[in-house]
N, C-alpha and C. Protein backbone atom coordinates (compact mmCIF):
# COMPACT_ATOMS: atom_id res chain seq x y z
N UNK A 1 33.85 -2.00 12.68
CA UNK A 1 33.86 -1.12 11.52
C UNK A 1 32.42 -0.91 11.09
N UNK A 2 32.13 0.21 10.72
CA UNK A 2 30.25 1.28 10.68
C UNK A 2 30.01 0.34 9.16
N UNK A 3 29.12 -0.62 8.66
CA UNK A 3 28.81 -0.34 7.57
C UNK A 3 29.28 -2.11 7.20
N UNK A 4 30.50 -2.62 8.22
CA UNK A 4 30.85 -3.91 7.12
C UNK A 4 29.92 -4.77 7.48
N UNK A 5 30.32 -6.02 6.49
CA UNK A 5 29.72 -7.57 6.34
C UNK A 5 30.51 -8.54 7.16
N UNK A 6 30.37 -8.75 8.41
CA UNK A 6 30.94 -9.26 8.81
C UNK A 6 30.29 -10.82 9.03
N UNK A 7 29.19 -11.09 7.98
CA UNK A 7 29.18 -12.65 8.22
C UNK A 7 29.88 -12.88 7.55
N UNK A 8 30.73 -12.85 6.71
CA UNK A 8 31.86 -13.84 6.10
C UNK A 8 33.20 -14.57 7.27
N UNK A 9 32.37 -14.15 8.20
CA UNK A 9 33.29 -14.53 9.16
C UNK A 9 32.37 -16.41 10.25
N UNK A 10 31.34 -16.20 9.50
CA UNK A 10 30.25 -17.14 10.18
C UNK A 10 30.70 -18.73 9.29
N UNK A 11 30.58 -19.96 9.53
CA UNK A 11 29.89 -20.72 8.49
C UNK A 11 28.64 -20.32 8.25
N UNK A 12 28.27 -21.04 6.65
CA UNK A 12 27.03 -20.64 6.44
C UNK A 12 25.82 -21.18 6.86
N UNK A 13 26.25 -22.26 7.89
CA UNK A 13 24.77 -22.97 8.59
C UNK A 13 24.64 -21.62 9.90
N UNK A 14 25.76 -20.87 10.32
CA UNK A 14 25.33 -19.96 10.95
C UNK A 14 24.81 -18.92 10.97
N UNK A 15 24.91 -18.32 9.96
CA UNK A 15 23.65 -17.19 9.46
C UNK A 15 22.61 -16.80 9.71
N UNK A 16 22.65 -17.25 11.17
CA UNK A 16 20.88 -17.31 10.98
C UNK A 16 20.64 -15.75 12.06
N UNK A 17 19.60 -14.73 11.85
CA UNK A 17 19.52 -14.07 12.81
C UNK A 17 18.24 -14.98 13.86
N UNK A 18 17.56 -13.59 14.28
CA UNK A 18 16.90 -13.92 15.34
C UNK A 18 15.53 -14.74 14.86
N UNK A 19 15.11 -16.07 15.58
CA UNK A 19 14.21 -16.87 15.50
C UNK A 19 14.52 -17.90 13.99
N UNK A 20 16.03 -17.60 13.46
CA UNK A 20 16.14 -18.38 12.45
C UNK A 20 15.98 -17.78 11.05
N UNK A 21 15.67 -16.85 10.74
CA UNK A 21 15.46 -15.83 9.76
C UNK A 21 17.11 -15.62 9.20
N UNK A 22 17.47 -16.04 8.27
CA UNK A 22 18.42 -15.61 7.17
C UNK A 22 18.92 -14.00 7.48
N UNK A 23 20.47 -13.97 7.92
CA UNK A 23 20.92 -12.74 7.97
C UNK A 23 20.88 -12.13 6.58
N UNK A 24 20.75 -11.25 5.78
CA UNK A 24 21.58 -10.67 4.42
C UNK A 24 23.07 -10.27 4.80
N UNK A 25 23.38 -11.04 4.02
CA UNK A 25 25.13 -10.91 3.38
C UNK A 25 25.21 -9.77 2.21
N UNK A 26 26.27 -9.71 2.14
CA UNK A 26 26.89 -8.28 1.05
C UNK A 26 26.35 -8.91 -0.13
N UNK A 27 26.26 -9.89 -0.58
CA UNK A 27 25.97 -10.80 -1.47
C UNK A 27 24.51 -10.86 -1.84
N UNK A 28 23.28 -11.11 -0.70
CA UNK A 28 22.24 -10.74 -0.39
C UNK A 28 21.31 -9.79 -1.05
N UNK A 29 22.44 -8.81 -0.28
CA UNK A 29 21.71 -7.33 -0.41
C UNK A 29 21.94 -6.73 -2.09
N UNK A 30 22.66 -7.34 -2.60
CA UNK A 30 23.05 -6.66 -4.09
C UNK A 30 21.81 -7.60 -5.18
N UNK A 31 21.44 -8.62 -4.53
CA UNK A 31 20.92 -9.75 -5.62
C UNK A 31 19.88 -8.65 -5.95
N UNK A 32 19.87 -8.96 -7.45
CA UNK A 32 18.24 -8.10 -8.28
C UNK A 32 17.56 -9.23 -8.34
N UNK A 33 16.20 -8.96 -8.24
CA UNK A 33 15.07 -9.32 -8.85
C UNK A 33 14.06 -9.36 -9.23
N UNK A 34 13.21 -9.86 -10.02
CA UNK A 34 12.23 -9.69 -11.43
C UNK A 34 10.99 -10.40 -11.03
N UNK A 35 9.97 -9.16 -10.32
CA UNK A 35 8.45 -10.04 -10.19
C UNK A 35 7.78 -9.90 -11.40
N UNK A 36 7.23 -10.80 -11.56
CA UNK A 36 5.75 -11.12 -13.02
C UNK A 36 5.54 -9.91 -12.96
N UNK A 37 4.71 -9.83 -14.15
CA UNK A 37 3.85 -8.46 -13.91
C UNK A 37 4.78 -7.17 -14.28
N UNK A 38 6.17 -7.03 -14.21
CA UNK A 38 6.95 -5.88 -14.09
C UNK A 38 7.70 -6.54 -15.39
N UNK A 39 7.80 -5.01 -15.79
CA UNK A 39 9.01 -5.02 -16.86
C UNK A 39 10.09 -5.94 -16.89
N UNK A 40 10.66 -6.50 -17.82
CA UNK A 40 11.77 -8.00 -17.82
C UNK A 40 12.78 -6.85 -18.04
N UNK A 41 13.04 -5.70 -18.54
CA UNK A 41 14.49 -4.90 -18.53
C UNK A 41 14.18 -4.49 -16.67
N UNK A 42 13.48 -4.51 -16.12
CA UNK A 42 13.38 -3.40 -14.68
C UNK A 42 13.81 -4.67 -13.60
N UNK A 43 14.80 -4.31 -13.23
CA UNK A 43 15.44 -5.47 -12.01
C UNK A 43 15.46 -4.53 -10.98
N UNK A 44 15.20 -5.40 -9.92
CA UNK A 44 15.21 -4.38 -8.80
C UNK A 44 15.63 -5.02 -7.31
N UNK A 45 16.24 -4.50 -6.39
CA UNK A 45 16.52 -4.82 -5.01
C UNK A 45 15.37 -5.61 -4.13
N UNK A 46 15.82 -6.48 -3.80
CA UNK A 46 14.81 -6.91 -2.59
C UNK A 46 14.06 -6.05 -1.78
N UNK A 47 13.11 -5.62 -2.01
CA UNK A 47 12.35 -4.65 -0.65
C UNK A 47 12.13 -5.44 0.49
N UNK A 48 11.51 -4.80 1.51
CA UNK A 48 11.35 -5.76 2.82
C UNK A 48 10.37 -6.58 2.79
N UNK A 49 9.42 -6.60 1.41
CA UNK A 49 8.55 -7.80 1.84
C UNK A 49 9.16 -9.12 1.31
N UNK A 50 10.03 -8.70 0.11
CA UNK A 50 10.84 -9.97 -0.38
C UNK A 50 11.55 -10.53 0.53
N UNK A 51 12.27 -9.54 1.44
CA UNK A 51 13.18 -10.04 2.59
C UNK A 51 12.06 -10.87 3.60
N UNK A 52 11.29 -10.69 4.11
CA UNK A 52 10.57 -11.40 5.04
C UNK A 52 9.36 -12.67 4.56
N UNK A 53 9.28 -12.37 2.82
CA UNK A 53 8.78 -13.90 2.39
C UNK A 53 10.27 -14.35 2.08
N UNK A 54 11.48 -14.31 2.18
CA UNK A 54 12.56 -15.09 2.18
C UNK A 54 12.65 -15.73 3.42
N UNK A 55 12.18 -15.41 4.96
CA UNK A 55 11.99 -16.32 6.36
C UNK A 55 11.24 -17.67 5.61
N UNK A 56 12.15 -18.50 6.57
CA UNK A 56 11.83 -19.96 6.09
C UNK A 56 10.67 -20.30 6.44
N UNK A 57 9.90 -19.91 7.58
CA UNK A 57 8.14 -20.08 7.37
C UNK A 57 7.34 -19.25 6.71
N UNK A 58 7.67 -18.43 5.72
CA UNK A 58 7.05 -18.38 4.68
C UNK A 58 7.51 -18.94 3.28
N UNK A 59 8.50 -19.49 3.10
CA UNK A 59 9.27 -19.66 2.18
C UNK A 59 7.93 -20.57 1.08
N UNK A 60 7.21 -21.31 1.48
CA UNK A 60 6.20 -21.84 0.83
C UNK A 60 5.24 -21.37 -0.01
N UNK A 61 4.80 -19.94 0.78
CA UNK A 61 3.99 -19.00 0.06
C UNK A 61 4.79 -18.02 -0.90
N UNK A 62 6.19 -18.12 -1.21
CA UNK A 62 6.64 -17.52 -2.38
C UNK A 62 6.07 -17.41 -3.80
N UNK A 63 6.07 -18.80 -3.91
CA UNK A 63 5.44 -18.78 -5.28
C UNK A 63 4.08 -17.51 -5.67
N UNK A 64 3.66 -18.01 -4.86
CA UNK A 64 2.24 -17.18 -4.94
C UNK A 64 2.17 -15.63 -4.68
N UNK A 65 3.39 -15.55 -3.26
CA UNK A 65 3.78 -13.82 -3.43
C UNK A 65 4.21 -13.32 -4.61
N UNK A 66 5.23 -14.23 -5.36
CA UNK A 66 5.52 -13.41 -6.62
C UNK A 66 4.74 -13.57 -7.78
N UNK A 67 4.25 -14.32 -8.05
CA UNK A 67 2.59 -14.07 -9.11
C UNK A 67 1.80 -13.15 -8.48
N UNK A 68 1.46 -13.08 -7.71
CA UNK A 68 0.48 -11.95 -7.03
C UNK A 68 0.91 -10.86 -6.21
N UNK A 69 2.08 -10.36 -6.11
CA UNK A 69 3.05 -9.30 -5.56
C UNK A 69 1.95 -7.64 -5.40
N UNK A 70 1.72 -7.36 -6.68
CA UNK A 70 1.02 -6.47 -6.55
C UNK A 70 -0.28 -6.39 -5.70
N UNK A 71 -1.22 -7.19 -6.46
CA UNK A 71 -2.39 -7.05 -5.80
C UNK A 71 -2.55 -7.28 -4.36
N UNK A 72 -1.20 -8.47 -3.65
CA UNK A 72 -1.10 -8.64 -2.40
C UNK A 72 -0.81 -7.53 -2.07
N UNK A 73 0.16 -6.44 -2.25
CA UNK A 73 0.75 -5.49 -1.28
C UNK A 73 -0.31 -4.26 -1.48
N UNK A 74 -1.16 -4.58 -2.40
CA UNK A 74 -2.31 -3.47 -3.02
C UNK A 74 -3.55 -3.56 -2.00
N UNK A 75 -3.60 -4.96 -1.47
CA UNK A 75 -4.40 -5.44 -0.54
C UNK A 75 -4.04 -4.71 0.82
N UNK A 76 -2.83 -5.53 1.03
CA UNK A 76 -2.27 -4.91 2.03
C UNK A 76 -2.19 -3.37 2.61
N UNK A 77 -1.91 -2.43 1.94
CA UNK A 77 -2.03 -1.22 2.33
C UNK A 77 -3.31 -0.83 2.29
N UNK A 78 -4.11 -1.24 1.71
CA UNK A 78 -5.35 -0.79 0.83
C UNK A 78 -5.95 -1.04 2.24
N UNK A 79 -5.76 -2.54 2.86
CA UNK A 79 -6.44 -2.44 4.37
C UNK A 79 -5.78 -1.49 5.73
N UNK A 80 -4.14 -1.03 5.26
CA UNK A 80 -4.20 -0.24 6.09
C UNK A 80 -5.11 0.81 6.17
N UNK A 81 -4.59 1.12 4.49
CA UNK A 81 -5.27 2.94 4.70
C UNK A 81 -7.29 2.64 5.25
N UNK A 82 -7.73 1.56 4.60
CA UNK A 82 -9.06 1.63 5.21
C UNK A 82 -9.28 1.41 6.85
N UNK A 83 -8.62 0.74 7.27
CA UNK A 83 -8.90 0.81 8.79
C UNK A 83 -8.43 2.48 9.24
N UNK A 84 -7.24 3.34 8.48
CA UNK A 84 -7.07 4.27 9.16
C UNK A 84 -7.94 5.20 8.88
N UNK A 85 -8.98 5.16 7.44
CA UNK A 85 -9.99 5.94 7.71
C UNK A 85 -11.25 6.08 8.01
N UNK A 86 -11.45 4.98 8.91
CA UNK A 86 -12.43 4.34 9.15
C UNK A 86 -12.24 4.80 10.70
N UNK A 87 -10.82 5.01 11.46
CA UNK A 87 -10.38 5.41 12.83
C UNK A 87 -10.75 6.68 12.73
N UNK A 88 -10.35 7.40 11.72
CA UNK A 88 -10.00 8.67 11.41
C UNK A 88 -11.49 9.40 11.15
N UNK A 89 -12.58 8.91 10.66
CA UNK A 89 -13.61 8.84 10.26
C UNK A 89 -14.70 8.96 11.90
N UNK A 90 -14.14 8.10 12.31
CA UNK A 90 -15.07 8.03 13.79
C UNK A 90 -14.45 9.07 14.90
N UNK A 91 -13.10 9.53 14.81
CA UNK A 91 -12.09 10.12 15.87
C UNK A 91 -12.79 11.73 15.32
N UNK A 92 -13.04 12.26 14.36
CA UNK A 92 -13.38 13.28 13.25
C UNK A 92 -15.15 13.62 14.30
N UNK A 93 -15.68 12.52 14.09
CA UNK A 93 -17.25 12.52 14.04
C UNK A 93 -17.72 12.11 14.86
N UNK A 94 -17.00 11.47 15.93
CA UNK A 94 -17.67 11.29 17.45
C UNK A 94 -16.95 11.68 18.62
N UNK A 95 -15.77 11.50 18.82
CA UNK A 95 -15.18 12.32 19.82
C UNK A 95 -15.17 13.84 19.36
N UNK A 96 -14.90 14.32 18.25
CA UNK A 96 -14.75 15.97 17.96
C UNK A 96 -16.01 16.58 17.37
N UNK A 97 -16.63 15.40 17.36
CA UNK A 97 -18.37 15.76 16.94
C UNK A 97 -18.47 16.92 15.64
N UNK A 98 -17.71 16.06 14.42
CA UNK A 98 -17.78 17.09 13.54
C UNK A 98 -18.98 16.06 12.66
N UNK A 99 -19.64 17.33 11.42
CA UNK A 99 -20.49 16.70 10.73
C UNK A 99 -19.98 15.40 9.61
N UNK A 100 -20.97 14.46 9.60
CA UNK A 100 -20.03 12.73 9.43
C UNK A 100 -19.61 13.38 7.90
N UNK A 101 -19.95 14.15 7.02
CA UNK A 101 -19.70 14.47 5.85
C UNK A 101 -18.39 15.17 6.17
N UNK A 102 -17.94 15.84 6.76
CA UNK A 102 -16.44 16.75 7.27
C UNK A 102 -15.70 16.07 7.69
N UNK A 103 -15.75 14.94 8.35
CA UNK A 103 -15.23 14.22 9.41
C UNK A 103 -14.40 13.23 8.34
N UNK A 104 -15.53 13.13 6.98
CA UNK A 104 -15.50 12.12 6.11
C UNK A 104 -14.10 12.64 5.24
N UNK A 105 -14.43 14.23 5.08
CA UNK A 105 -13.03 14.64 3.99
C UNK A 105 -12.12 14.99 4.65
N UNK A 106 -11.88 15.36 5.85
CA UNK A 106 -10.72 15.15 6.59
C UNK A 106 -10.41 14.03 6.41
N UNK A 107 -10.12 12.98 7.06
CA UNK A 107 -10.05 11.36 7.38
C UNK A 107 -9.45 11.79 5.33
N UNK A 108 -10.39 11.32 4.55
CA UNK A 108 -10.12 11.38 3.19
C UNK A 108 -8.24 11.90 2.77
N UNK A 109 -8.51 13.19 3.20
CA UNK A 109 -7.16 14.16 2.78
C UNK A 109 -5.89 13.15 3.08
N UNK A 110 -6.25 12.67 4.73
CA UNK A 110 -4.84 12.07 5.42
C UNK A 110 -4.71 10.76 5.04
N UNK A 111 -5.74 10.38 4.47
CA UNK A 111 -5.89 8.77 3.98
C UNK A 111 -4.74 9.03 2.28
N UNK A 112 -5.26 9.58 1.60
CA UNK A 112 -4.67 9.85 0.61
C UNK A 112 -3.41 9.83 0.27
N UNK A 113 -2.98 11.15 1.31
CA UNK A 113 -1.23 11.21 1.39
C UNK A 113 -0.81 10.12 2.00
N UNK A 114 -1.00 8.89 2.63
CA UNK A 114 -0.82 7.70 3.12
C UNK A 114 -0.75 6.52 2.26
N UNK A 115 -1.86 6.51 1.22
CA UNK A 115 -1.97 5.90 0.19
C UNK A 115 -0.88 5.52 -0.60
N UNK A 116 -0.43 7.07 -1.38
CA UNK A 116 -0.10 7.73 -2.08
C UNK A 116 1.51 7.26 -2.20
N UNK A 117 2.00 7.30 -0.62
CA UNK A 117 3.35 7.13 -0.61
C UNK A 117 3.27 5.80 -0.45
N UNK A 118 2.35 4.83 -0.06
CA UNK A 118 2.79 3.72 0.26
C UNK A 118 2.63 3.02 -1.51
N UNK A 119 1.42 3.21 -2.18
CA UNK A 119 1.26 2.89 -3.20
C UNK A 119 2.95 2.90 -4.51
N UNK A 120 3.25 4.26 -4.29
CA UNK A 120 4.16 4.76 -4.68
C UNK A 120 5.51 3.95 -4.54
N UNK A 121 5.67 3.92 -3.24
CA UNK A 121 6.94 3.07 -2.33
C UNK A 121 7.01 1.61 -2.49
N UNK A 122 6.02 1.13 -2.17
CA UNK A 122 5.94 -0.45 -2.67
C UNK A 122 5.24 -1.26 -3.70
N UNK A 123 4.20 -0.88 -3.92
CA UNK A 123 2.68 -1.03 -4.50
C UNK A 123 3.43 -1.45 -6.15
N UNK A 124 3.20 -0.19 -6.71
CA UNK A 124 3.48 -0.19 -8.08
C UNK A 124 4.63 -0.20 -8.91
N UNK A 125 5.38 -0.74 -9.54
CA UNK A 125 6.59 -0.82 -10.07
C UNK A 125 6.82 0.49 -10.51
N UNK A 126 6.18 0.76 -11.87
CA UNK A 126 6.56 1.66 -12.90
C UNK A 126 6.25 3.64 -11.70
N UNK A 127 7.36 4.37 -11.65
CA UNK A 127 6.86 5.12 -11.13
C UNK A 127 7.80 6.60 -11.33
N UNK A 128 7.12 7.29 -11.73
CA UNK A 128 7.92 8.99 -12.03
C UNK A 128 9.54 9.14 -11.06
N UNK A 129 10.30 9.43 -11.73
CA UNK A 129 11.43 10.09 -10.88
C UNK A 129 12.16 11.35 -10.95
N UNK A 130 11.44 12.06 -12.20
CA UNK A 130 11.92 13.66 -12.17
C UNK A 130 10.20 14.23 -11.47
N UNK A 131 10.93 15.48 -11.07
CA UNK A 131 10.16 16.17 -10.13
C UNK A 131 8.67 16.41 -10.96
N UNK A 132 9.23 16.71 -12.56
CA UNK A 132 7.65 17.14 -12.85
C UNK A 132 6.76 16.09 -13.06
N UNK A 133 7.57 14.57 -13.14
CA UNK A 133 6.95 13.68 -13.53
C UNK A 133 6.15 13.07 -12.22
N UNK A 134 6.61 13.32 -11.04
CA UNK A 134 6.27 13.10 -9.65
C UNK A 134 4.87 13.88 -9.26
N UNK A 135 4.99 15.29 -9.84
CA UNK A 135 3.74 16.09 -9.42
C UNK A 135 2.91 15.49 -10.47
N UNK A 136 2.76 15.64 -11.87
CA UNK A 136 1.78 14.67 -12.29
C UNK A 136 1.19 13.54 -12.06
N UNK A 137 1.91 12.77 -11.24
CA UNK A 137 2.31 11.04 -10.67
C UNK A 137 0.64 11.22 -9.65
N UNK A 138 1.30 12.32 -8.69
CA UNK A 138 0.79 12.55 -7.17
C UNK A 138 -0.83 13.60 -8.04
N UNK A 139 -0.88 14.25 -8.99
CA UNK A 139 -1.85 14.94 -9.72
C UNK A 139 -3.27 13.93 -9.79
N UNK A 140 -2.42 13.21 -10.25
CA UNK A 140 -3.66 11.93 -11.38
C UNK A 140 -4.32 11.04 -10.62
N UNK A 141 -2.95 10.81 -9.26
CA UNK A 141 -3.14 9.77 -8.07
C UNK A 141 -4.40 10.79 -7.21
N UNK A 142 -4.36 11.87 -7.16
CA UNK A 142 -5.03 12.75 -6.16
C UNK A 142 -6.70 12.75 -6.98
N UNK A 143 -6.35 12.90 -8.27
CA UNK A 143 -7.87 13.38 -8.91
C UNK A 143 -8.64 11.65 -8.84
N UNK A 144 -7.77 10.68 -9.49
CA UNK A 144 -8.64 9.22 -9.33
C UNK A 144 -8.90 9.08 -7.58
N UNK A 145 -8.32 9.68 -6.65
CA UNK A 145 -8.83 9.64 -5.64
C UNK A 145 -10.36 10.43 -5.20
N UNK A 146 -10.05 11.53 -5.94
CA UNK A 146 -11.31 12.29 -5.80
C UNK A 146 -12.68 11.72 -6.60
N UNK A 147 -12.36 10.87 -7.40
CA UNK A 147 -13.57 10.38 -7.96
C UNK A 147 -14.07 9.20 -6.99
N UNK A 148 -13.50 8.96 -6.58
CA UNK A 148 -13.91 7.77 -5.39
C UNK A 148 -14.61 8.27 -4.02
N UNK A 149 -13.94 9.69 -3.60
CA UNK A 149 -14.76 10.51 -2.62
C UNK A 149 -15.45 10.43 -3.24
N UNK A 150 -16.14 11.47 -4.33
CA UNK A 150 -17.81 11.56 -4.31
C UNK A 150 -18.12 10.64 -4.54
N UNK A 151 -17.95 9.01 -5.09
CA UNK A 151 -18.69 7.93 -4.93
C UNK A 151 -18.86 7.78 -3.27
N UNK A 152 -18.07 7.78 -2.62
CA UNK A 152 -18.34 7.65 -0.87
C UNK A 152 -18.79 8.88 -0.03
N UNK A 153 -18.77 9.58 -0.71
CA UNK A 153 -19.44 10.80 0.05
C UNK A 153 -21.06 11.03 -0.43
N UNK A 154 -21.54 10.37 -1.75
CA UNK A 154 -23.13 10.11 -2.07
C UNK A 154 -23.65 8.33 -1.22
N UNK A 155 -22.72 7.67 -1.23
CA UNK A 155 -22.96 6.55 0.17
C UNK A 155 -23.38 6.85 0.96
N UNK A 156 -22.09 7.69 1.65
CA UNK A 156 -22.70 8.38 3.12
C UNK A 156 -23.65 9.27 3.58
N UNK A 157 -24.34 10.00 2.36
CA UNK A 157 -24.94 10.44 2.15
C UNK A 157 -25.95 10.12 2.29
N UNK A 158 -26.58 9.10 1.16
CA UNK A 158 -27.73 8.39 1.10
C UNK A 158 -27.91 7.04 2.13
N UNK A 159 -26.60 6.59 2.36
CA UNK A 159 -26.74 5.87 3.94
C UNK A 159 -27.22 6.33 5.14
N UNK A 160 -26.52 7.37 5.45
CA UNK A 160 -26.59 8.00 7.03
C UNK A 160 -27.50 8.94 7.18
N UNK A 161 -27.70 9.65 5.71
CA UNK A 161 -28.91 11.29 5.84
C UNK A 161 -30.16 10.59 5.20
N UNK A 162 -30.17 9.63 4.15
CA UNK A 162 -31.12 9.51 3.44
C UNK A 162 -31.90 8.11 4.61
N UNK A 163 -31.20 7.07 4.59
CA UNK A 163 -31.84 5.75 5.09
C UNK A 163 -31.49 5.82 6.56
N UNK A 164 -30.92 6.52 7.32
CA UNK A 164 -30.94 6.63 8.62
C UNK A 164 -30.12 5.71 9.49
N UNK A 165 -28.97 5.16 8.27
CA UNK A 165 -27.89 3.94 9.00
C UNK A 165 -27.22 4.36 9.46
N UNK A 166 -26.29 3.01 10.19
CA UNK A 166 -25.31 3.69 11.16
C UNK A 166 -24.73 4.54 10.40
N UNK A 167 -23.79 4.97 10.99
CA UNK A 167 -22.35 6.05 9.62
C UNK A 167 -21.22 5.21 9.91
N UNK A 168 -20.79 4.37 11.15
CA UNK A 168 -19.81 3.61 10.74
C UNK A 168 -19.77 2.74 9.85
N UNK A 169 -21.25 1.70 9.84
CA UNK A 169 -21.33 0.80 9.22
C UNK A 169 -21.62 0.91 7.28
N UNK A 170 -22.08 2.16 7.19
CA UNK A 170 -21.97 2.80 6.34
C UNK A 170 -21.20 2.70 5.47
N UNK A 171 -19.90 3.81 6.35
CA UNK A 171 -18.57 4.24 5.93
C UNK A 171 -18.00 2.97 5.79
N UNK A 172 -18.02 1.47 6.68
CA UNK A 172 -17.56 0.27 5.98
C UNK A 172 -18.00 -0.27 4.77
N UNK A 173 -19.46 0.10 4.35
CA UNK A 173 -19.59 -0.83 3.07
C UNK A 173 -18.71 0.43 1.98
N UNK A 174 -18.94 1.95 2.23
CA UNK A 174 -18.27 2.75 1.18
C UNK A 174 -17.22 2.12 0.93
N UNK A 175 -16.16 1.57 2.00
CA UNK A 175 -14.79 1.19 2.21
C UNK A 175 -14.44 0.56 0.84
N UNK A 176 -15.14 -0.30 0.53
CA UNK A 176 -15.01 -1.76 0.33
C UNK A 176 -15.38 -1.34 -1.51
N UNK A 177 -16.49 -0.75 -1.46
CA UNK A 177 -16.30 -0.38 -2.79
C UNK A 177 -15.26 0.81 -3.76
N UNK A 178 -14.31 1.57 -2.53
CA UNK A 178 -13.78 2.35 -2.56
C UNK A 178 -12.30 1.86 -3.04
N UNK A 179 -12.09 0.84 -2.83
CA UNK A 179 -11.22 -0.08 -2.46
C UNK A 179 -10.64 -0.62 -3.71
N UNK A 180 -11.83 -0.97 -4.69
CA UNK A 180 -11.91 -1.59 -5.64
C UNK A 180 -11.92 -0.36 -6.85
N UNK A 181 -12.58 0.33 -6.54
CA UNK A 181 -12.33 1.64 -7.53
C UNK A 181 -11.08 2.39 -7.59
N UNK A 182 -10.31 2.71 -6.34
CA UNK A 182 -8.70 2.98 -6.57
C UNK A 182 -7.64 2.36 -7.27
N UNK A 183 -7.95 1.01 -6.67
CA UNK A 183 -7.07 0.04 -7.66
C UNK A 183 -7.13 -0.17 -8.90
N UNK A 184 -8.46 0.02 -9.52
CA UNK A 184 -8.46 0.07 -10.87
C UNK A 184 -7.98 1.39 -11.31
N UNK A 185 -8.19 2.59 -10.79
CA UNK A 185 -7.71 3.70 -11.03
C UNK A 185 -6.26 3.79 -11.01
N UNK A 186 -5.89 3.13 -10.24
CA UNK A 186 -4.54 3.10 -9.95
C UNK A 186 -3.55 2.29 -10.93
N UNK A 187 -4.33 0.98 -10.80
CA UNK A 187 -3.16 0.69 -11.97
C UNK A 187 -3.78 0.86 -13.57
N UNK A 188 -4.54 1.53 -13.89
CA UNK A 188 -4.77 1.53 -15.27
C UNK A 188 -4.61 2.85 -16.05
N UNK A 189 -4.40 4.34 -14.61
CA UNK A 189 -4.55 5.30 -15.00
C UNK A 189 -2.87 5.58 -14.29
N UNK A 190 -2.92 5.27 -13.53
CA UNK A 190 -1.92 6.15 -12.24
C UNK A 190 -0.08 5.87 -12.87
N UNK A 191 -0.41 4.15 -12.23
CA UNK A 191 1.15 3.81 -12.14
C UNK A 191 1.03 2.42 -13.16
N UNK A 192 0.45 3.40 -14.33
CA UNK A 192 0.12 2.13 -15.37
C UNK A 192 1.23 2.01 -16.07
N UNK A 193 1.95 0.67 -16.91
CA UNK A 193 3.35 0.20 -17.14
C UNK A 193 3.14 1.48 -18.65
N UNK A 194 4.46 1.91 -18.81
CA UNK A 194 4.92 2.96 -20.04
C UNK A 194 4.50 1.76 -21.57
């Protein structure tokens, strides 16, 4: 049958899926719960990182995932999106040999919309759900992004045109301060609690 729970058919020492990892039961999947930091009325479903700090070799580092939930998963993407524009950045400006400043706001644009949804999706609790509240959401998220380009686009600037550095190595220290300026933008302006 498409859709049932059929561990109620297991004992519960059997539950286990693959490598030992806790199946979710019907039971499981309904539990709410309440990280620090988030609203005490806002309960919410296990996302998949709760599900995979629930594997019993991480089960230790819970504590600390849920005091630090945000800034970990803020980390976390924050190093995706920088490695992808840092790929995106060099793929732009050395194989397609565009100028490192073009190369830079391309890479930028696709980094953004990447951000944006992941920030959105996991990142931040509090977050728009009518349409106009969404385009403002994605508005505010887009402009605190743009203030962080021209901080990294006068880097690269004065790195690569002015002092004659690499442009990757460059574009890594921009990274890093770029990094730190979203997040504050982000949670104080963006997907700051109502």
């Amino acid at each position: 049958m498409a859709g049932a729970d059929c561990s109620g058919f297991l004992p519960p020492a059997d539950r286990k899926g693959i490598f030992g990892f806790p199946l979710p039961t019907g039971a499981d999947t309904g539990n709410m719960i309440s990280a620090p930091g988030r609203r005490e009325t806002q309960m919410e479903k296990p996302d998949i990182f709760d599900r995979i700090m629930g594997w019993r070799v991480l089960r230790p580092l819970q504590p600390l995932y849920r005091k630090y939930k945000e800034p970990l998963l803020y980390l976390f993407f924050g190093g995706l999106t920088t490695v992808l524009s840092i790929f995106l950045y060099w793929l732009f400006a050395h194989p397609l040999g565009l100028d490192p400043l073009i190369a830079n706001i391309i890479s930028w644009i696709l980094c953004v919309a990447f951000a944006y949804v992941t920030n959105r999706t996991w990142v931040f609790a509090d977050k728009a759900h009518t349409p106009g509240g969404i385009l403002r959401e994605a508005a505010s998220f887009t402009a605190g992004r743009l203030a962080t380009l021209g901080l990294e686009e006068l880097i690269l600037w004065l790195g690569i045109t002015v002092l004659g550095l690499n442009d990757v190595a460059v574009k890594i220290v921009a990274q890093v301060l770029v990094i730190l300026g979203n997040y504050l933008i982000s949670k104080l302006l963006v997907f700051r609690k109502q």
